[in-house]
Structure formats: C-alpha cells, structure tokens
C-alpha atoms as a PDB file:
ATOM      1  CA  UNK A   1      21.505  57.376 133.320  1.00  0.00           C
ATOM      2  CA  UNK A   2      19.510  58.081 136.436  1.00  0.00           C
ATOM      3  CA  UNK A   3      20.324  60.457 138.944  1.00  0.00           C
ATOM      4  CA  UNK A   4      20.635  58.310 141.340  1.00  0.00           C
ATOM      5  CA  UNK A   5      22.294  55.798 138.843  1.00  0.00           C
ATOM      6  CA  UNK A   6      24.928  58.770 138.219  1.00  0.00           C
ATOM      7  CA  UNK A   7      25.821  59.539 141.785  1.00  0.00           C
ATOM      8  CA  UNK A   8      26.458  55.874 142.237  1.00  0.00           C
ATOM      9  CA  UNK A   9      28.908  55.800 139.225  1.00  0.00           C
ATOM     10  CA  UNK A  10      30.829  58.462 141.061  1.00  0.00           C
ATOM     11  CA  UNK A  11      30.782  57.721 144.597  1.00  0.00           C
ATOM     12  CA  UNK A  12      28.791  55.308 146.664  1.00  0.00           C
ATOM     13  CA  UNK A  13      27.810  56.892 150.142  1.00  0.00           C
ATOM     14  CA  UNK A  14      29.305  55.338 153.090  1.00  0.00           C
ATOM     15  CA  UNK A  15      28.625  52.291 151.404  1.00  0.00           C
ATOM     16  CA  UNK A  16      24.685  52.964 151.159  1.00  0.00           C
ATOM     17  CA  UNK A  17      23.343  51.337 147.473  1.00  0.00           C
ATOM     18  CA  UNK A  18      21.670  53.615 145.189  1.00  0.00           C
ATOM     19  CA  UNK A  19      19.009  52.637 142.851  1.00  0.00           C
ATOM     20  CA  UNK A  20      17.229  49.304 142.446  1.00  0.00           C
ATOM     21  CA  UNK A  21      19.265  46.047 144.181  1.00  0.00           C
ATOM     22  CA  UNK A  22      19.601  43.460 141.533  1.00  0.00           C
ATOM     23  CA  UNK A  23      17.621  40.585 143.568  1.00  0.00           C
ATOM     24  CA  UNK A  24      15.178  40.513 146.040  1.00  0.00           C
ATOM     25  CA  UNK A  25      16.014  41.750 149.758  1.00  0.00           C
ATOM     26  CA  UNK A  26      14.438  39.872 152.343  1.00  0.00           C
ATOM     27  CA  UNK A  27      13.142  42.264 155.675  1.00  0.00           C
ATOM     28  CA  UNK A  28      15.334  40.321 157.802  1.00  0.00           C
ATOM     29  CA  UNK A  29      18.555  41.860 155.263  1.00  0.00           C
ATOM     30  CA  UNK A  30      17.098  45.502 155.392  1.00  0.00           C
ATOM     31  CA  UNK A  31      16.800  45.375 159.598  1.00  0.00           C
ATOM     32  CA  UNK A  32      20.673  44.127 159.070  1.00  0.00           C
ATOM     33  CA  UNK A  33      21.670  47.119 156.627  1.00  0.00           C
ATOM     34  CA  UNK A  34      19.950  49.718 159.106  1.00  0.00           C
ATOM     35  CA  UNK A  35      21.617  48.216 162.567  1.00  0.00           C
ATOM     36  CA  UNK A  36      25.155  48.236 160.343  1.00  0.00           C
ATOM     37  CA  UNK A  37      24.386  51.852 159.271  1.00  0.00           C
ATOM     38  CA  UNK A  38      23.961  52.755 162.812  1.00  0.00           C
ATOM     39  CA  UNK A  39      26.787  50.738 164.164  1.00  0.00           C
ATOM     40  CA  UNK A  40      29.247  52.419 162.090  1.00  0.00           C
ATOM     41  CA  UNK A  41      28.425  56.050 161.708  1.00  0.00           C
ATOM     42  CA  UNK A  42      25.566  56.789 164.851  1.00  0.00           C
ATOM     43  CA  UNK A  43      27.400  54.892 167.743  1.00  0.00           C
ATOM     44  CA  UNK A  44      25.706  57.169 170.663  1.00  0.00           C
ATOM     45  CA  UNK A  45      22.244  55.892 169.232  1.00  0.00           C
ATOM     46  CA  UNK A  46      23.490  52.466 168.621  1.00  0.00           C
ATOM     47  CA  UNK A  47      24.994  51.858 171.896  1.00  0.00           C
ATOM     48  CA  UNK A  48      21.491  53.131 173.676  1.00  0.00           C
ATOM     49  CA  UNK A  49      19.297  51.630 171.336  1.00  0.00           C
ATOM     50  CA  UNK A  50      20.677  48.113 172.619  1.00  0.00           C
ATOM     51  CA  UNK A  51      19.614  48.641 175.812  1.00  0.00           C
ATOM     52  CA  UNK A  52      15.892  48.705 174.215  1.00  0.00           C
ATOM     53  CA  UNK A  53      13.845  44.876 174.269  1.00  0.00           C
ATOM     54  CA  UNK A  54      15.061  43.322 171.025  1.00  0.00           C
ATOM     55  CA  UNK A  55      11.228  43.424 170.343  1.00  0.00           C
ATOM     56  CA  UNK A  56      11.642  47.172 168.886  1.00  0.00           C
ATOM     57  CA  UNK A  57      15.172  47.451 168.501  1.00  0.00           C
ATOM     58  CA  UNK A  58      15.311  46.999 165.034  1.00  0.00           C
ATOM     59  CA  UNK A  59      12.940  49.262 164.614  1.00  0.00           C
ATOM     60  CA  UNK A  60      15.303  52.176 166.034  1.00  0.00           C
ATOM     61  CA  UNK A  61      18.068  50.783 164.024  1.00  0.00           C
ATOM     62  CA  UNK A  62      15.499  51.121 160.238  1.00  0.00           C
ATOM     63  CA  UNK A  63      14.445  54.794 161.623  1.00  0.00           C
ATOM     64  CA  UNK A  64      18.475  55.752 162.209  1.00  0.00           C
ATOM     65  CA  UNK A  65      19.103  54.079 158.198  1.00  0.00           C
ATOM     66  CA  UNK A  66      16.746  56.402 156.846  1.00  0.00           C
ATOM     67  CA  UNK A  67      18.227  59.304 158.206  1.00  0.00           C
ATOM     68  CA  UNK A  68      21.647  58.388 157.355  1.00  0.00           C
ATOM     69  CA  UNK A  69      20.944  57.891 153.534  1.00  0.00           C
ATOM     70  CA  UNK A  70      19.270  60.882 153.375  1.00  0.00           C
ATOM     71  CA  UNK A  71      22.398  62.723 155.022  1.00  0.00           C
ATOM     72  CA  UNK A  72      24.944  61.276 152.808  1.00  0.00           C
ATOM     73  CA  UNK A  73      23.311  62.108 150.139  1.00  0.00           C
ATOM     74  CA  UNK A  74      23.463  66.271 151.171  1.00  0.00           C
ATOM     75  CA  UNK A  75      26.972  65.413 152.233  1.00  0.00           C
ATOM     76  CA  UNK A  76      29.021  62.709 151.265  1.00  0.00           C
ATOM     77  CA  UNK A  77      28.693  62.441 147.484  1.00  0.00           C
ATOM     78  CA  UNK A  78      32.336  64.557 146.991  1.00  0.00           C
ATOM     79  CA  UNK A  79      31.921  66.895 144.712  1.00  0.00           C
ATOM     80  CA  UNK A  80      29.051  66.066 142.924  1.00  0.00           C
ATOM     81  CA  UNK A  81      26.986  69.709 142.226  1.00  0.00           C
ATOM     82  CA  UNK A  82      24.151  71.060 143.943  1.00  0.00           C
ATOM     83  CA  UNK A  83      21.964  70.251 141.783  1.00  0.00           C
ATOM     84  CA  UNK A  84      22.485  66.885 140.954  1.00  0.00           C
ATOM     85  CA  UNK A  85      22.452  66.585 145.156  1.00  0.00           C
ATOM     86  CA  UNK A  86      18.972  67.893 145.069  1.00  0.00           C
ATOM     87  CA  UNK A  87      17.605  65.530 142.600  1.00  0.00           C
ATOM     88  CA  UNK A  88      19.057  62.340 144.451  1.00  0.00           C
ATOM     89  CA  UNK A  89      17.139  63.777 147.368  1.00  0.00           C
ATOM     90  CA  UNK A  90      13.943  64.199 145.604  1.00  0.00           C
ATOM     91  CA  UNK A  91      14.259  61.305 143.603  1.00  0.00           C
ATOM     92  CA  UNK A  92      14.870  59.138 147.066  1.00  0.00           C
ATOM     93  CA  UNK A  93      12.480  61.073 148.810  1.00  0.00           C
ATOM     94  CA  UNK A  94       9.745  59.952 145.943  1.00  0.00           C
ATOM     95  CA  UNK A  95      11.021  56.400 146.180  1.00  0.00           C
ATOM     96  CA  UNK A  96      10.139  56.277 149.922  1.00  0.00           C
ATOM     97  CA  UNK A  97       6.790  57.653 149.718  1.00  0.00           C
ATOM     98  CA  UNK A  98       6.003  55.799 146.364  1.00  0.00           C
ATOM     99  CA  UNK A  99       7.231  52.072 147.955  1.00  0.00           C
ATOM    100  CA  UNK A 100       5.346  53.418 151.493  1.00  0.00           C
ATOM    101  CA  UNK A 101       2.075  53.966 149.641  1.00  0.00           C
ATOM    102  CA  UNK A 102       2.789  50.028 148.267  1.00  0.00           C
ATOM    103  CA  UNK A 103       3.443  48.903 151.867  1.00  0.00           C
ATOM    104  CA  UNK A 104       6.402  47.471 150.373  1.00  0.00           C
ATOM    105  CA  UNK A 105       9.932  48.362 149.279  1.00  0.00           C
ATOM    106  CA  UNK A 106      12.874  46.064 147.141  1.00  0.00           C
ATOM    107  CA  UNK A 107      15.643  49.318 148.553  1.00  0.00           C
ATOM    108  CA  UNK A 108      17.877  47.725 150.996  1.00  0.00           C
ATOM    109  CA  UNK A 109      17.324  50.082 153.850  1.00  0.00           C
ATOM    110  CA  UNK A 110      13.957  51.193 152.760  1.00  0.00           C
ATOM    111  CA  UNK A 111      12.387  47.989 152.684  1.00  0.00           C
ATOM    112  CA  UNK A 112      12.806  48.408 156.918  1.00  0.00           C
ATOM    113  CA  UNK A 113      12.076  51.648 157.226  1.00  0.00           C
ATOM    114  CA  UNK A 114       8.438  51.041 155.116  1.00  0.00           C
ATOM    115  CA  UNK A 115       7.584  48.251 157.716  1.00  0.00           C
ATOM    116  CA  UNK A 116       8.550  50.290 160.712  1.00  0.00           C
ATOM    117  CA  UNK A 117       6.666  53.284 159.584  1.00  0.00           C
ATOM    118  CA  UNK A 118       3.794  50.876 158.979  1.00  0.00           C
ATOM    119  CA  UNK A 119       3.874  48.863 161.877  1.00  0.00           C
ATOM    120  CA  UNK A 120       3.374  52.337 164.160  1.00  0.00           C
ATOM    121  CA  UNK A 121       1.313  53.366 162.006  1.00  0.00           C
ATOM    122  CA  UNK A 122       4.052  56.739 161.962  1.00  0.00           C
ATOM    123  CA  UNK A 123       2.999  59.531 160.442  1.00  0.00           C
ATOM    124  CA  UNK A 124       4.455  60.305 156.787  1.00  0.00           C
ATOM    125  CA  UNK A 125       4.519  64.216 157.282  1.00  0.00           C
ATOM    126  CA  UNK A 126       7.274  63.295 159.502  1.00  0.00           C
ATOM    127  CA  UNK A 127       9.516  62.148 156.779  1.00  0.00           C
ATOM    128  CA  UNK A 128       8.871  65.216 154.693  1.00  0.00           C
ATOM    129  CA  UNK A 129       9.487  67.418 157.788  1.00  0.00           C
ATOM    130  CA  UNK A 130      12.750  65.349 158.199  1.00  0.00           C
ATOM    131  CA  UNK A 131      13.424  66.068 154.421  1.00  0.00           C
ATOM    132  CA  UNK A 132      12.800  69.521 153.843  1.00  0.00           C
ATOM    133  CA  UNK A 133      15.390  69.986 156.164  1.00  0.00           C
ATOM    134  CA  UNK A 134      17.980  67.978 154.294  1.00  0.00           C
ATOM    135  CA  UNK A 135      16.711  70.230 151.623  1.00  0.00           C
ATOM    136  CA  UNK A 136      17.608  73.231 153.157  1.00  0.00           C
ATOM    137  CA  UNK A 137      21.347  72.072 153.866  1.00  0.00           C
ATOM    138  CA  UNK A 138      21.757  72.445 150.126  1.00  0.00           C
ATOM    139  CA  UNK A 139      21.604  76.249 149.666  1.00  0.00           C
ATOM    140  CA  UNK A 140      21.689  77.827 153.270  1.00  0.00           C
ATOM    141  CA  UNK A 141      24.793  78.035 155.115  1.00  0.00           C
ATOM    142  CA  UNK A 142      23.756  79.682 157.753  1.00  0.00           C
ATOM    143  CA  UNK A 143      20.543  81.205 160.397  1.00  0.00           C
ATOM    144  CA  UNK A 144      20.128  84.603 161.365  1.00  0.00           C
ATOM    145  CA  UNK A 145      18.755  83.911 164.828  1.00  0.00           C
ATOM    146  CA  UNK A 146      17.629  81.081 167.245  1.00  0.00           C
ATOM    147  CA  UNK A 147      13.911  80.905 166.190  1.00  0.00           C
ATOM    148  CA  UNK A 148      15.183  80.126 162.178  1.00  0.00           C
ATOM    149  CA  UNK A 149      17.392  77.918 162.889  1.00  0.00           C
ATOM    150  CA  UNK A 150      14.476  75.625 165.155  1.00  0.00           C
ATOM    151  CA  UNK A 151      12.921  75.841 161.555  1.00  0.00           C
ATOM    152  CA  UNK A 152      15.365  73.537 160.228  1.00  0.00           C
ATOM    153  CA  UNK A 153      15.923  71.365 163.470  1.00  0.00           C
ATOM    154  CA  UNK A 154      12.124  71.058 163.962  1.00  0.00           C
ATOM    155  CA  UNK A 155      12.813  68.205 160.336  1.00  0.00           C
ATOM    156  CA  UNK A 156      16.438  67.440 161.291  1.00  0.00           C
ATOM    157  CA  UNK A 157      16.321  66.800 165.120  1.00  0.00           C
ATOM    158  CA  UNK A 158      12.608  67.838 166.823  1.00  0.00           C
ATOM    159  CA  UNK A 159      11.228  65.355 164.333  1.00  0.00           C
ATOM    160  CA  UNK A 160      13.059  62.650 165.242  1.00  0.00           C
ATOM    161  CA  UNK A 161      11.985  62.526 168.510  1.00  0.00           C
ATOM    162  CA  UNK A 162       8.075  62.261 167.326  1.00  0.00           C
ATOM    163  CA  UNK A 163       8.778  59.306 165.155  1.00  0.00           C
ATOM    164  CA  UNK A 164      10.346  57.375 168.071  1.00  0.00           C
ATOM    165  CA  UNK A 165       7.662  58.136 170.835  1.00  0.00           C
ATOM    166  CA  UNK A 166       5.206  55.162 168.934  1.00  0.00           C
ATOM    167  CA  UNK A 167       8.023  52.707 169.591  1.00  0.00           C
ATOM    168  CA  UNK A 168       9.501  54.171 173.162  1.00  0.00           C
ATOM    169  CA  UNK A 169       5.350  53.605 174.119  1.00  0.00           C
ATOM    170  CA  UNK A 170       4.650  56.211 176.140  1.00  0.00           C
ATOM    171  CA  UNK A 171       0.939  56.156 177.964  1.00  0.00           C
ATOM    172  CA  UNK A 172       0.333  59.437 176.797  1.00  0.00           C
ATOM    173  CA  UNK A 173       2.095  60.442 173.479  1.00  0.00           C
ATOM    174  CA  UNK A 174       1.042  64.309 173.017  1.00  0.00           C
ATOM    175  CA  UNK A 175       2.465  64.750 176.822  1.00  0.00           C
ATOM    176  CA  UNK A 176       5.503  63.290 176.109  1.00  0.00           C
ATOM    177  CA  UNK A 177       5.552  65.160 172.688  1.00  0.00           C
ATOM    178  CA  UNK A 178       7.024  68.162 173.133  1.00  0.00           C
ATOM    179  CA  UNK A 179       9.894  66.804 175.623  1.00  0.00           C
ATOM    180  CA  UNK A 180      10.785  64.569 172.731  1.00  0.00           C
ATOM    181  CA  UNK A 181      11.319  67.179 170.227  1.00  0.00           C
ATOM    182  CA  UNK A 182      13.267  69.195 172.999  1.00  0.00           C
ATOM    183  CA  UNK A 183      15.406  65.767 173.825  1.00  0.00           C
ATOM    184  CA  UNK A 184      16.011  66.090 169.762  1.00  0.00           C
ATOM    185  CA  UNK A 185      17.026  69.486 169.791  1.00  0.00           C
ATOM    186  CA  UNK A 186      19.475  69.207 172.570  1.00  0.00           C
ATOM    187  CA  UNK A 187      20.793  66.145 170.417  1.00  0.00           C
ATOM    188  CA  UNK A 188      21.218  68.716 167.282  1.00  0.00           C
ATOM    189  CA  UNK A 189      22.646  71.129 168.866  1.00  0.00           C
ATOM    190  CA  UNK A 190      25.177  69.450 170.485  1.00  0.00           C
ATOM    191  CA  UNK A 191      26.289  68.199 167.075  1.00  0.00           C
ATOM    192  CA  UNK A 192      26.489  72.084 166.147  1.00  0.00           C
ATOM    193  CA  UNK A 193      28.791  72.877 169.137  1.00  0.00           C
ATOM    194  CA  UNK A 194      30.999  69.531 168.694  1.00  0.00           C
ATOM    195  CA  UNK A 195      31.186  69.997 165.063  1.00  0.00           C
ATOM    196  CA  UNK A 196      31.756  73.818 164.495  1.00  0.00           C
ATOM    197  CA  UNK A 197      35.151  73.132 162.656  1.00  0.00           C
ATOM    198  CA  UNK A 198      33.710  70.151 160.482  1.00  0.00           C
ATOM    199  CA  UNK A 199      30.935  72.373 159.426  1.00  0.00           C
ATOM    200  CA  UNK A 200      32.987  75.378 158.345  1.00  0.00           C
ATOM    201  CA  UNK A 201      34.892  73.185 156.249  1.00  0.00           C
ATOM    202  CA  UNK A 202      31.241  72.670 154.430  1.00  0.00           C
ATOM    203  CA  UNK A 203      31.055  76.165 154.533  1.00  0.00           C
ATOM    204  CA  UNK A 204      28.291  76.200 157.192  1.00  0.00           C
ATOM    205  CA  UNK A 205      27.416  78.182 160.512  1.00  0.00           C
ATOM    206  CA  UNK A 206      25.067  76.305 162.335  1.00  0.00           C
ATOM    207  CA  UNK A 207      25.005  78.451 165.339  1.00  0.00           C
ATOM    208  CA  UNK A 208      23.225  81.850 165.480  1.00  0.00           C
ATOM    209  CA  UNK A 209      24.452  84.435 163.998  1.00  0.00           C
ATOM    210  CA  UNK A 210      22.964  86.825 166.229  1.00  0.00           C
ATOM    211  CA  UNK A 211      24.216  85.348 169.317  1.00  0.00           C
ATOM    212  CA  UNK A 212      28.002  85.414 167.749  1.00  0.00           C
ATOM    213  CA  UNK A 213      27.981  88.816 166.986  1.00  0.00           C
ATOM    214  CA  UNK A 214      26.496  90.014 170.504  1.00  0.00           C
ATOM    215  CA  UNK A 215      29.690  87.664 171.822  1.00  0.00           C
ATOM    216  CA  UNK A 216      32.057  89.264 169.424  1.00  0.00           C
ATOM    217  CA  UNK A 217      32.611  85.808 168.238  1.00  0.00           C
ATOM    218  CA  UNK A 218      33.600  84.284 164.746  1.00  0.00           C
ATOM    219  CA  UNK A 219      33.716  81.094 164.044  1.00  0.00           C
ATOM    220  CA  UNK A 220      35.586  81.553 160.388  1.00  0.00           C
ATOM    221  CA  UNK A 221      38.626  82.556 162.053  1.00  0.00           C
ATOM    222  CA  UNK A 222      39.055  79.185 164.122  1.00  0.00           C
ATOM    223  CA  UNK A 223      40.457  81.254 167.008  1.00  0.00           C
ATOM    224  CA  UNK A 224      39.405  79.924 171.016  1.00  0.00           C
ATOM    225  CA  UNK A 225      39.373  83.227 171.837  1.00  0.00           C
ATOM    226  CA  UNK A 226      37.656  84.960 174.922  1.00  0.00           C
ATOM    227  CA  UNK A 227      34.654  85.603 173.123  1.00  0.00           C
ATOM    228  CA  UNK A 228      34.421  82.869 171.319  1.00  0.00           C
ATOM    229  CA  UNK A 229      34.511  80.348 175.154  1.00  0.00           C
ATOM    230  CA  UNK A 230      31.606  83.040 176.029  1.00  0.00           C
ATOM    231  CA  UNK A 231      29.659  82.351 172.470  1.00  0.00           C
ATOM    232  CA  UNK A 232      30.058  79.262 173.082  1.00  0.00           C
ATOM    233  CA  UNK A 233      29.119  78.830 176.724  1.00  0.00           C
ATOM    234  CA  UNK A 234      26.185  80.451 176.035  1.00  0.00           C
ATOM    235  CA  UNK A 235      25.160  77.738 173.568  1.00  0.00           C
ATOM    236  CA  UNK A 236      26.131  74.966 176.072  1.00  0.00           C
ATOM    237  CA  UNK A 237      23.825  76.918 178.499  1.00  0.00           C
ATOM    238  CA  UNK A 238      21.042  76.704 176.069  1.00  0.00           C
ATOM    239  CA  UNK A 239      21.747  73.124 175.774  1.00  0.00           C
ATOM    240  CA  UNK A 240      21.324  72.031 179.571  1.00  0.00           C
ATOM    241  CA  UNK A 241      17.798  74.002 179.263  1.00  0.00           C
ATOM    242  CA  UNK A 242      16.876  71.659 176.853  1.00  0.00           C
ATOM    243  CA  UNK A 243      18.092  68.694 178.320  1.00  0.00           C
ATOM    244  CA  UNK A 244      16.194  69.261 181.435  1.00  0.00           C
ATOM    245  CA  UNK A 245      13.438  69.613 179.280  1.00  0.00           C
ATOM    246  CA  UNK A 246      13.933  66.690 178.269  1.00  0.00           C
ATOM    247  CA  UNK A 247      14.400  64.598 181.574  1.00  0.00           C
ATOM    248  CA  UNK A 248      10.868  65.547 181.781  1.00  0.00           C
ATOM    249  CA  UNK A 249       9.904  63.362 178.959  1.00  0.00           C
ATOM    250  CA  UNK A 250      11.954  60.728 179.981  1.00  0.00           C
ATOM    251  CA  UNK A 251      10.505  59.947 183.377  1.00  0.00           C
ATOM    252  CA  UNK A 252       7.330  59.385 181.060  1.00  0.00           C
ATOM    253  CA  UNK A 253       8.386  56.391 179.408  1.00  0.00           C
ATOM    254  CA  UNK A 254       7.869  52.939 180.588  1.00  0.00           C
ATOM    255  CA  UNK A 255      11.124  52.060 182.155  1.00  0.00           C
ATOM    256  CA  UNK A 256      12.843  50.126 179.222  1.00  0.00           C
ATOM    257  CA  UNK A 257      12.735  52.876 177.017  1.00  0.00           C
ATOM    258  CA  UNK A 258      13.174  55.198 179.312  1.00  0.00           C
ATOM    259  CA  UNK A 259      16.585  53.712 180.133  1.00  0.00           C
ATOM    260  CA  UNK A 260      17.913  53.166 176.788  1.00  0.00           C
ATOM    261  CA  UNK A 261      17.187  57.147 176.018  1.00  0.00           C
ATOM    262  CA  UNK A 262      18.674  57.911 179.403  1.00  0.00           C
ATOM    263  CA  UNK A 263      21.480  56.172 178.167  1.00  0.00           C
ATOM    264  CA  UNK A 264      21.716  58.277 175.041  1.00  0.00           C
ATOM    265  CA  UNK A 265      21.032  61.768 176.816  1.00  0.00           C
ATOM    266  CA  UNK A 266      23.716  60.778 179.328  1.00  0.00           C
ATOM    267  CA  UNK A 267      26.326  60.191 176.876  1.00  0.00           C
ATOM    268  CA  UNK A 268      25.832  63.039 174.337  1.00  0.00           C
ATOM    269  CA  UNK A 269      25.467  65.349 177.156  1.00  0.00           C
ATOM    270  CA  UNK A 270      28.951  64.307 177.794  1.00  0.00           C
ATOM    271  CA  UNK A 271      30.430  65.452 174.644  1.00  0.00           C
ATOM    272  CA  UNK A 272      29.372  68.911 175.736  1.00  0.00           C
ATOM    273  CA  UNK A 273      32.129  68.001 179.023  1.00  0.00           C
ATOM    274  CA  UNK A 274      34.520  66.856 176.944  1.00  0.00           C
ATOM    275  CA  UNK A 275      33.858  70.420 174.763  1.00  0.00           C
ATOM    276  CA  UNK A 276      34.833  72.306 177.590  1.00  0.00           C
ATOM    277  CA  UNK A 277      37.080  69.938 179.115  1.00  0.00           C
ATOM    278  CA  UNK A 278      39.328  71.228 175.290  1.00  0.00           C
ATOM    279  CA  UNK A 279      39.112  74.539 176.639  1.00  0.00           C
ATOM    280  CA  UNK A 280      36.038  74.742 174.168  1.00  0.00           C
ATOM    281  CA  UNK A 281      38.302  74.832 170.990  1.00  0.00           C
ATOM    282  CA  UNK A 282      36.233  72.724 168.647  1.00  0.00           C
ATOM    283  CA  UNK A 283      38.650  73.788 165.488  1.00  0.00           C
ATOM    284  CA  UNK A 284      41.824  71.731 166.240  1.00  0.00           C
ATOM    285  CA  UNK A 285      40.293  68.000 167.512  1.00  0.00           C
ATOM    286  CA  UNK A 286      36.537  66.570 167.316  1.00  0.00           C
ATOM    287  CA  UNK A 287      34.960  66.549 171.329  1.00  0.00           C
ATOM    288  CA  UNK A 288      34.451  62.285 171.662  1.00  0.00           C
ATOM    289  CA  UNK A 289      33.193  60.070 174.074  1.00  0.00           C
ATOM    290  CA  UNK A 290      34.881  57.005 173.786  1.00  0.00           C
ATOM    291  CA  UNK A 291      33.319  53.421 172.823  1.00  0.00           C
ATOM    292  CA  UNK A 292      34.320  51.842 176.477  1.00  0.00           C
ATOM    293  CA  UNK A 293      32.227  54.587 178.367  1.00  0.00           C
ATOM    294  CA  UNK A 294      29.702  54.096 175.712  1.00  0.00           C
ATOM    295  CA  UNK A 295      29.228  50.600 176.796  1.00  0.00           C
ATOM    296  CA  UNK A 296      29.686  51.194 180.266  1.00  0.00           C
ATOM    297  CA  UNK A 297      26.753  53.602 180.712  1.00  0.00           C
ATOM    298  CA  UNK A 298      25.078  51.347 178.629  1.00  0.00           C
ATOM    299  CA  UNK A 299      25.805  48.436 180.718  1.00  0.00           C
ATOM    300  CA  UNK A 300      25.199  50.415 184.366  1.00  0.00           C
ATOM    301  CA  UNK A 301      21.795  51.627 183.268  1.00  0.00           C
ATOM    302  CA  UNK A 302      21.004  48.205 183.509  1.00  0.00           C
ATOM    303  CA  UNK A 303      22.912  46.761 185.750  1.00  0.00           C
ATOM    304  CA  UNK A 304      24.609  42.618 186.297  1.00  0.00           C
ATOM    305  CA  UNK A 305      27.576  41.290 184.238  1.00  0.00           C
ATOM    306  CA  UNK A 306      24.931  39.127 182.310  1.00  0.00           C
ATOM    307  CA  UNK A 307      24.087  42.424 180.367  1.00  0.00           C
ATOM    308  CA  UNK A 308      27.427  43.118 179.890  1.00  0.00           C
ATOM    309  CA  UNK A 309      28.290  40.234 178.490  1.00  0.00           C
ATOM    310  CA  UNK A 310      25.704  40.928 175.980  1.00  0.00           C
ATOM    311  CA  UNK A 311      26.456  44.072 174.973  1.00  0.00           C
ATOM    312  CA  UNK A 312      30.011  42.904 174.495  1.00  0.00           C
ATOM    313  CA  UNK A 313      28.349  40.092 172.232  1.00  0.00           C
ATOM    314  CA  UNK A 314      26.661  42.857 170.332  1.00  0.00           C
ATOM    315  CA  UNK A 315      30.005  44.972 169.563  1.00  0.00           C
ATOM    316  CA  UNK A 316      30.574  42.019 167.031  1.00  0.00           C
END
C-alpha cells in the first residue's frame, strides 16, 4: 500500500482525495474542488476573492486548494506518525511537479492548480518554497527569534503573495513584490496571534521566543496575564507595520484586484480587533469575524445591491 494509499485508509483530510481518482476529472471539476476547499475552510480569502472578475477567480480559488492539501496533510491526518506525514508530503509534492512538468494532472485539485500555474506562467520554486515550509511544521515547534521564524513564513505566507501578483496584474510586478510578501506576512501572523491556543494544542509556538521572554510571557501556561497583553501587543504592533506595508502594494494594483485584496486585508486586520476586543486571551475562544461582515465589506467595496445580490447568490 502507498503512502498516500495508507493515510487515506485511515483518515481522509477534510474530505481532500488521496491518490489516483478512479475516472477522469474534467478542469471544470478541479476549479469546483478548489472554490469548495476555499469556501469551507479559507472563508476570509473566499469572501475577497469573489469580489475579483470571474475571469481569474478560479484561479485564486486552484492556488488556495493547493495550499490546503498540503496543510492537511502536516495537520489533519490524526495520529498518523511523523514520518508517514513526511512521505505523503513528499510523495504529493513529487506528484505536483511530476503532472506540472506533463502540463497535465488526473488529481482532483491538482489538475487546477497545474493549469493556473501554467497559464501565469508562475514560477515552480514557489511551490517548493511553499513546501519546505510545510516541511518544517513536522519537526520544529518553535523559532528562536523574528528573523527565523520569516524563514518559514517567507514558503508559508511571503510566498503566497508572489504567486498571486501574475493574476492580481500589477503594471510593475518586482515593485509590487515585496508589499505582497509583507501583505502575506501580516496574513501569517495574524493566524499566529488568533491561533496561539490551537497551536499549543499541536505543541507549537509560533511567536518568538525571544520577544516572550523579554515580556515575561508564556504562552504554555494559557494565562492573559499582564505580560502576556504586553507580548502580545507587541506582536499586534508588528502586525499594523506590516499592513501598512502592505497598503503600499495595494494602491498598485489595477482597481479590481486591488479591491478584492482590500477586502481581505480589511477583514483579517479585524480579527486582530476582535483579539483585543477578548481582552487578548486567545486560550479560552478563537478571535472571528463573522460571515455577515464578511459579506458586507465584501459587498461595500463595491458598492449597489446588484452586487449584493450576487454575492448572496454565491454563498450557495
């Protein structure tokens, strides 16, 4: 038995299939999988990505699929060893690459990632930036200071921001570039300071542990105290820098895109307000932005009840 083939036997991730489909799956059936991956489990992303032309949607949707099969492989398989973790990732990794090099893929979410990539011509060192990362979330729990843990968000986060800047369209790409990766960082990070609690119970850090000792601050003992608001404040400070950053890049895009990731920054920059709006304890309930202000940003940045009514369409 595979791997991969043994993985599926024991739990299926979030529903993604493992392994070869039985019959052929049409592009049109891949775009599908990807928008339902992103629907259910990456509803910031979804939510902004609809206010993109339906022209390159999709093609947001097949970048967000990737990503999420990777991920549940490092971290929804139950408890399925390291090891056998790591070979799923390689062996899905060398699937990608293998059915890229074909310009052509039977995997129902790779099939629409392989026709994004080569429609923009993306480049692959992206994916194996993005990867090595996932790689690392299987034997280090935590990052001594700021500067290594950019290591591992320049493939989990920065990253992601360079593979979208061929579809957002930018006029001048390496401009926009580092903006991007910032607007991904601030993404990733915000993650880290929502999901401190959820990540413990993994038995990560994913803040610096540098900064937490200078605060006096530790996570492990799930206490809001004084010093851990401060830690944490800190980290929400570092966030807004890269957000600005960020805003930079986004008055760069042509105004479509620029909305739809306006959108996104908007709303993930409120999870950070709902953060401290809890009094910054991130132990006891999960910081959320509800899916009627997700929808309602989405729907101002453009403006007129006929969008609304088609983003209300789309929730189905």
């Amino acid at each position: 038995m595979t791997t991969t083939a043994a993985i599926r036997a024991d739990r299926r991730p979030r529903g993604v299939p493992f392994g070869t489909p039985r019959r052929t799956v049409s592009l049109q059936e891949s775009y599908a999988r990807c928008r339902e991956l992103n629907r259910a489990y990456g509803t910031t992303y979804y939510w902004a990505a609809q206010v993109l032309p339906r022209v390159v949607r999709h093609h947001v949707h097949a970048l967000y699929g990737f990503c999420r099969y990777a991920d549940d492989i490092v971290d929804d398989l139950g408890p399925v060893p390291v090891d056998v973790r790591s070979r799923a990732l390689a062996d899905f990794g060398d699937r990608f690459f293998i059915d890229l090099a074909a310009g052509d893929s039977n995997d129902p979410v790779l099939k629409a990632v392989v026709h994004t990539v080569r429609a923009f011509d993306l480049d692959a060192s992206y994916f194996r930036r993005f990867l090595n990362s996932m790689t690392m979330d299987l034997t280090v729990d935590s990052y001594r200071t700021w500067d290594d843990l950019l290591i591992y968000m320049d493939g989990s986060a920065a990253v992601i921001g360079e593979m979208m800047l061929p579809i957002l369209g930018p006029e001048d790409i390496d401009a926009t570039r580092p903006h991007a990766m910032d607007l991904g960082n601030a993404f990733q990070l915000t993650n880290f300071i929502r999901d401190v609690g959820e990540d413990l119970d993994r038995g990560r850090v994913y803040l610096p542990l540098d900064d937490l000792e200078r605060f006096g601050a530790d996570p492990r003992s799930r206490t809001v105290s004084p010093e851990w608001i401060a830690a944490l404040r800190f980290q929400v400070d570092r966030c807004a820098e890269l957000y600005r950053s960020a805003d930079v890049g986004i008055s760069m895009l042509p105004p479509e895109s620029a909305t739809a990731i306006r959108t996104a920054r908007i709303l993930y920059s409120e999870i950070l307000d709902q953060v401290a709006a809890h009094g910054y304890d991130v132990f006891s309930r999960r910081a959320r932005v509800g899916s009627a202000r997700k929808l309602a940003v989405a729907a101002s940045n453009l403006g007129g009840g006929t969008i609304r009514r088609q983003l209300s369409r789309n929730r189905t």
